[in-house]
Protein backbone atom coordinates (compact mmCIF):
# COMPACT_ATOMS: atom_id res chain seq x y z
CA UNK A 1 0.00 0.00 0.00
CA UNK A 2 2.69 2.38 0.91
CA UNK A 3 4.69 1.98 -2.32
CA UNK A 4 1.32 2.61 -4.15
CA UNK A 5 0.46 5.78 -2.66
CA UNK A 6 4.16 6.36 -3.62
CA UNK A 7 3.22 5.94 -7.52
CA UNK A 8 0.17 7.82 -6.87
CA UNK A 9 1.42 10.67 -5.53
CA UNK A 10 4.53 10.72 -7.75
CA UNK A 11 2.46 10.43 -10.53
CA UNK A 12 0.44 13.21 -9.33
CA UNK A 13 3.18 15.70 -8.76
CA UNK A 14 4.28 14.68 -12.45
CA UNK A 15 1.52 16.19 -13.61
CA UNK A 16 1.34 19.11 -11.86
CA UNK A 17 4.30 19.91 -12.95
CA UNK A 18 3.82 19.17 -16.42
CA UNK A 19 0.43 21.37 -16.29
CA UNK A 20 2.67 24.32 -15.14
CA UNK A 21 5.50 23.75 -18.10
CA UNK A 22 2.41 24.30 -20.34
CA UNK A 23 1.08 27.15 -18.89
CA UNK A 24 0.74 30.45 -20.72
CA UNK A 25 2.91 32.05 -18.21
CA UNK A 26 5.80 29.98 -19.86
CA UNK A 27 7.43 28.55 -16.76
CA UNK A 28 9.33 25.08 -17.43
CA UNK A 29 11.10 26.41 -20.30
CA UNK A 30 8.07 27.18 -22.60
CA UNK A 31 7.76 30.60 -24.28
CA UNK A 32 5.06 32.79 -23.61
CA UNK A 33 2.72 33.65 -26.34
CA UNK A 34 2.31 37.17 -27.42
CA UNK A 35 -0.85 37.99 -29.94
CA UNK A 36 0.11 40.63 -32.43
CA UNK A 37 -2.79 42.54 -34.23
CA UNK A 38 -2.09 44.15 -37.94
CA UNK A 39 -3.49 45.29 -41.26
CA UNK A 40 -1.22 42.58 -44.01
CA UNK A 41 -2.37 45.08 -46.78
CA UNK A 42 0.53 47.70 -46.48
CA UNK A 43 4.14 46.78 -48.01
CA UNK A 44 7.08 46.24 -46.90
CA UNK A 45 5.66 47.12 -43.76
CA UNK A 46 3.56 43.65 -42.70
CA UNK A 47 1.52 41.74 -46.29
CA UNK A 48 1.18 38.24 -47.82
CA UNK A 49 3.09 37.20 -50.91
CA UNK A 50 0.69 34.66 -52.20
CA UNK A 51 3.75 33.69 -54.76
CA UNK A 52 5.56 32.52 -51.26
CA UNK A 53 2.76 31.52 -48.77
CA UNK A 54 0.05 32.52 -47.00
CA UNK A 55 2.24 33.61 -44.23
CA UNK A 56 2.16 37.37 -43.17
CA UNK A 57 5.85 38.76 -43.46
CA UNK A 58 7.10 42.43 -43.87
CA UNK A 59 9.42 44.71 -41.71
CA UNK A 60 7.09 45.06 -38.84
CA UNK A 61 6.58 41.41 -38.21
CA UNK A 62 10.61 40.80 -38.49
CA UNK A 63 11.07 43.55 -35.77
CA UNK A 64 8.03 42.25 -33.39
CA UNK A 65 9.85 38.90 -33.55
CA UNK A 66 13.39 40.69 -33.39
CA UNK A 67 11.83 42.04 -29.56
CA UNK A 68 10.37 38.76 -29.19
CA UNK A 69 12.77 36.45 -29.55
CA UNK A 70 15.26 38.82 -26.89
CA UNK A 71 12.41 39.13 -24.07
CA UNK A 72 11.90 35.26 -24.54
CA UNK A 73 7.90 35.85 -26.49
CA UNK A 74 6.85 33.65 -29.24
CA UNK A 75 5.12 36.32 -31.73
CA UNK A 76 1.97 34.94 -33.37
CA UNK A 77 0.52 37.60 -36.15
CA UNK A 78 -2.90 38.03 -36.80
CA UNK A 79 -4.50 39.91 -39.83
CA UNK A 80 -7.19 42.24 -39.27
CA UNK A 81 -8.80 45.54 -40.87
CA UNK A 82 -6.99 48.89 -39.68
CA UNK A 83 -9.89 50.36 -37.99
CA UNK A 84 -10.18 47.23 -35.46
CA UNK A 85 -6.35 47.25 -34.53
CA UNK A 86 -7.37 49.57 -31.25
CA UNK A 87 -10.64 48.29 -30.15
CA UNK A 88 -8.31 44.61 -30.32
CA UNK A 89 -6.26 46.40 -27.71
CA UNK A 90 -8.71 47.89 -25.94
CA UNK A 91 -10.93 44.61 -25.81
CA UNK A 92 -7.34 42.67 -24.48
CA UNK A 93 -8.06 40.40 -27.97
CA UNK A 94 -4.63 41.41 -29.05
CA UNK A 95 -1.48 42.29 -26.50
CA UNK A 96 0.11 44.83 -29.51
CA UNK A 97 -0.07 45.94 -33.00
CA UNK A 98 2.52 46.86 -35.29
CA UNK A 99 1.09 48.28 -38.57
CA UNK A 100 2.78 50.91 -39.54
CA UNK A 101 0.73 53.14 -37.07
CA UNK A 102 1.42 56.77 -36.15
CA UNK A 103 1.29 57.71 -32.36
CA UNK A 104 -1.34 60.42 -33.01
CA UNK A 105 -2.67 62.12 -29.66
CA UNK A 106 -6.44 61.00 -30.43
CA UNK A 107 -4.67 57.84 -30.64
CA UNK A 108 -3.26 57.81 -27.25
CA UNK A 109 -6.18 58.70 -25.36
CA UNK A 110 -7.08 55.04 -26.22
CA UNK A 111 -3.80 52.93 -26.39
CA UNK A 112 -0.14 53.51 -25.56
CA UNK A 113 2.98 53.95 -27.75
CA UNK A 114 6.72 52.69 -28.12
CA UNK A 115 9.17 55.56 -29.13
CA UNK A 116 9.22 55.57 -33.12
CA UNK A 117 10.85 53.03 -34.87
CA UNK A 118 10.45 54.19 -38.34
CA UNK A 119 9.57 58.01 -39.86
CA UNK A 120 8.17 58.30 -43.26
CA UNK A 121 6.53 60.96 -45.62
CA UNK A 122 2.83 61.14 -47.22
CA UNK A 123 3.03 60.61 -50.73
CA UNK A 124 0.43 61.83 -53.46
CA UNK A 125 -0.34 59.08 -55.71
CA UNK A 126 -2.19 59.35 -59.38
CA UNK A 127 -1.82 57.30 -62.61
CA UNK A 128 0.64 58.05 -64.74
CA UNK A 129 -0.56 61.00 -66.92
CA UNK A 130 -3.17 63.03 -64.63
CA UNK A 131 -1.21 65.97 -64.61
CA UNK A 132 -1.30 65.85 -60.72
CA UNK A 133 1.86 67.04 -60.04
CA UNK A 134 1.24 69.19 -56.82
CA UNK A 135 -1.29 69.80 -54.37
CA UNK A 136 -2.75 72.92 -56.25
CA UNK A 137 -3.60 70.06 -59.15
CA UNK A 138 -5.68 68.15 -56.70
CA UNK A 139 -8.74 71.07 -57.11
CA UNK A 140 -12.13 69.43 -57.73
CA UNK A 141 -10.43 66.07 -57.80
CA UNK A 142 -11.61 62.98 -55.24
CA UNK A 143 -8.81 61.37 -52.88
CA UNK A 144 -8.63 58.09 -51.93
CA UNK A 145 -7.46 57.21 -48.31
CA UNK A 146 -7.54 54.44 -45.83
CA UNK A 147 -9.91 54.53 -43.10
CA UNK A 148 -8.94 55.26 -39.64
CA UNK A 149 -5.22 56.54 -41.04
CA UNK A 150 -2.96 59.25 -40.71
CA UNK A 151 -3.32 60.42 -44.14
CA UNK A 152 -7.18 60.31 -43.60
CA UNK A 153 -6.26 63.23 -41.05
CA UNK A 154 -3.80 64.86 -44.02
CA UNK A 155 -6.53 64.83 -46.59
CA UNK A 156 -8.65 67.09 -44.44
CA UNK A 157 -6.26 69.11 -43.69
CA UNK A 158 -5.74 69.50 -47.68
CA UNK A 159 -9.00 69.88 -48.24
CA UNK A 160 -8.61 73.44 -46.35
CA UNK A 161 -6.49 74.79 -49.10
CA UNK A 162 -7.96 73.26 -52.27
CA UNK A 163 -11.16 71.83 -52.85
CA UNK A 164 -11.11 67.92 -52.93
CA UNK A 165 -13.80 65.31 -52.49
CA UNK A 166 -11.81 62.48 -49.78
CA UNK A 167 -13.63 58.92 -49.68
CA UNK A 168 -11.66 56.10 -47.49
CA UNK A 169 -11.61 52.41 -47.94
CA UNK A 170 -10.38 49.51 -45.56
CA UNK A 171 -7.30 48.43 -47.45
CA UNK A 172 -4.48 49.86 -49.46
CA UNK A 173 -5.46 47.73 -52.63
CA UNK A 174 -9.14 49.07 -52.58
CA UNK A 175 -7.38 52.84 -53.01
CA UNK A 176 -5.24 51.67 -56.10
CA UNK A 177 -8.04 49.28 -57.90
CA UNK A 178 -10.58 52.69 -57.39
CA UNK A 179 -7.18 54.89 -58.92
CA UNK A 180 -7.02 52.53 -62.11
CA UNK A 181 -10.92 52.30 -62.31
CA UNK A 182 -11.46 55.67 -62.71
CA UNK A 183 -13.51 56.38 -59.25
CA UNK A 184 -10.58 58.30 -57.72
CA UNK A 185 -7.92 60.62 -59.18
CA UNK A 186 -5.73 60.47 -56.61
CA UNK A 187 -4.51 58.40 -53.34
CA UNK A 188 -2.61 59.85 -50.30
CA UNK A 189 -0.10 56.54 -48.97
CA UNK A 190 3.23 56.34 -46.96
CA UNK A 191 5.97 57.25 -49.26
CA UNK A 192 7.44 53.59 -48.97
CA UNK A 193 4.65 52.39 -49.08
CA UNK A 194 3.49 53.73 -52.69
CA UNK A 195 7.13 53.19 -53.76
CA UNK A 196 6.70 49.46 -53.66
CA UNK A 197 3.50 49.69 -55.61
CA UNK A 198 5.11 51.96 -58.26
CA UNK A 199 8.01 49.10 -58.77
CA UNK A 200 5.33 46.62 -59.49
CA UNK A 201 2.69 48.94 -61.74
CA UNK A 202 4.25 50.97 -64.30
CA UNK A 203 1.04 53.10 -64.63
CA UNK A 204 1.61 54.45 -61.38
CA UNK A 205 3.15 57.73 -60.08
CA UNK A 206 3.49 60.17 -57.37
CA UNK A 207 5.08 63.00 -55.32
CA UNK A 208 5.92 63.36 -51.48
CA UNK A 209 4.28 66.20 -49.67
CA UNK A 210 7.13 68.33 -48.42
CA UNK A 211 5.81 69.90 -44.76
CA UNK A 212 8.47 69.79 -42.78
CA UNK A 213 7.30 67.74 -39.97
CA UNK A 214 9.31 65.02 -40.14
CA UNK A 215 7.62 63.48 -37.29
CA UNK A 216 4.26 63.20 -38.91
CA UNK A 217 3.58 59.47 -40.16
CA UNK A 218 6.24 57.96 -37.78
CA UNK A 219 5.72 54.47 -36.68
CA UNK A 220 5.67 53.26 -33.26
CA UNK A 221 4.40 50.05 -31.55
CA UNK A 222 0.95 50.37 -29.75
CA UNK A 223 -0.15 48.27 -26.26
CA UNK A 224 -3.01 48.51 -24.10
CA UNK A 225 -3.34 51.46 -21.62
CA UNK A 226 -0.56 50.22 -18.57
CA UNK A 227 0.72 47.19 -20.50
CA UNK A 228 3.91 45.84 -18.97
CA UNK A 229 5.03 45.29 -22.39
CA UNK A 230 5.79 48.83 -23.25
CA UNK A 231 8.82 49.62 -21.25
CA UNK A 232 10.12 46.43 -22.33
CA UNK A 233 9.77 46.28 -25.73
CA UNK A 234 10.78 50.09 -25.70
CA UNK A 235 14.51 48.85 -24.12
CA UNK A 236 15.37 46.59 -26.52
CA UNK A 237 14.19 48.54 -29.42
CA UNK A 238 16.46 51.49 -27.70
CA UNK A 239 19.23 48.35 -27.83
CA UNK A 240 18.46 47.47 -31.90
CA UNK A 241 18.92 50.72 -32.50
CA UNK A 242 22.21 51.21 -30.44
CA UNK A 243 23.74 48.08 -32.00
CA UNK A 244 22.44 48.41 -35.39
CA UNK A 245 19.84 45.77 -35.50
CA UNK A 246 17.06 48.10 -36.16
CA UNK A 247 19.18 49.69 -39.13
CA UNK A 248 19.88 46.16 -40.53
CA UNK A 249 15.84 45.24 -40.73
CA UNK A 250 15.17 48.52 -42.47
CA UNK A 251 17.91 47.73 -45.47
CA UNK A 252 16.16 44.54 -45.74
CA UNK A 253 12.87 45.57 -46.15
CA UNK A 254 13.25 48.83 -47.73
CA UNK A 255 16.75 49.14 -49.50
CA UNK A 256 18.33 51.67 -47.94
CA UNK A 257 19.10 53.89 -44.84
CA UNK A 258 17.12 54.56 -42.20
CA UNK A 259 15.65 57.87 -42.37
């Protein structure tokens, strides 16, 4: 009897222990899981190359797994429309998003922010021919832009000093197919952004907006109000960029330095 209750209780402490090396707090040498929320429909920044996979790379997903990988988090991606990446947070469905999003101060009333990680331009996008080749040209014209977005905010504030018609869609690809059909004249995207779609469609052209505010469509990682995740992932992005890491990811994804 007494080298039963041995097994038994052996047994039973066995499996305690192997509940606990399965937890989601990633004790017994597990990794803990952290969901990541973004919109796959902007490149280089997070998209799917259907030539490749179904898999959802780009230059935000290499860097959330970059901070990952360091703080000991297993980074699973999930694809979503850009107008639900901050009710995800604020619902705890996702623990952060990386999606190319600018730290705007409506923003933060909801969500918080990493320090920047990338800084970009708006771009002015038309097919080839238009004759949109400045602001000015955009009078009577309708502009495309994506819902919930910084440049949604840009196009109103264009729309102060020339007369423009602004729609929005969900996705990137809804702004170009509307360009080439005719039902827009004009799209307002992230500089790199529209660069990668003018290397793939010849018919395609554009100019930056030149405004001086350099901090205007910067990136930065967003968490849920008080998340113990921001001052973390905020060191070692400090530490990618110290070391060159952070440099090395943006040559990959988009070609050159980091501006």
């Amino acid at each position: 009897m007494k080298k039963l209750l041995l097994v038994m209780i052996s047994m039973l402490v066995i499996g305690v222990l192997a509940a606990c090396g399965s937890s989601e707090n990633g004790t017994g040498g597990e990794k803990k899981v952290l969901k990541m929320a973004t919109s796959a429909d902007y490149p280089p920044f997070e998209y799917i190359d259907t030539a490749k996979g179904s898999d959802i790379i780009g230059f935000d997903v290499d860097l959330a797994k970059a901070i990952g990988k360091e703080l000991g988090y297993e980074i699973k991606v999930e694809d979503m429309d850009f107008t639900g990446l901050i009710p995800a947070l604020q619902a705890n469905k996702a623990d952060l998003v990386l999606a190319g999003m600018t730290p705007t101060a409506d923003r933060k009333e909801s969500v918080d922010f990493s320090d920047v990680y990338y800084t970009a331009k708006h771009m002015i996008v038309a097919k080839k021919g238009s004759g949109i080749e400045s602001i000015e040209d955009l009078e009577g014209k309708t502009v495309g832009v994506q819902l919930a977005s910084i440049q949604e905010g840009k196009a109103e504030e264009i729309s102060k000093e020339v007369n423009i018609k602004v729609e929005n869609r969900n996705r990137i690809p809804e702004l170009i197919q509307e360009m080439k059909s005719g039902r827009f004249d004009a799209a307002i995207i992230e500089d790199t952004v529209a660069k990668g779609y003018f290397e793939n469609d010849k018919e395609l052209e554009g100019f930056t907006i030149e405004d001086g505010n350099t901090e205007e469509a910067g990136s930065a990682i967003a968490f849920p109000k008080d998340s113990k995740h921001t001052e973390e992932f905020n060191k070692v992005l400090h530490e990618m960029k110290e070391n060159g890491e952070l440099e090395k990811l943006v040559v990959k994804w988009f070609g050159g330095e980091e501006k």
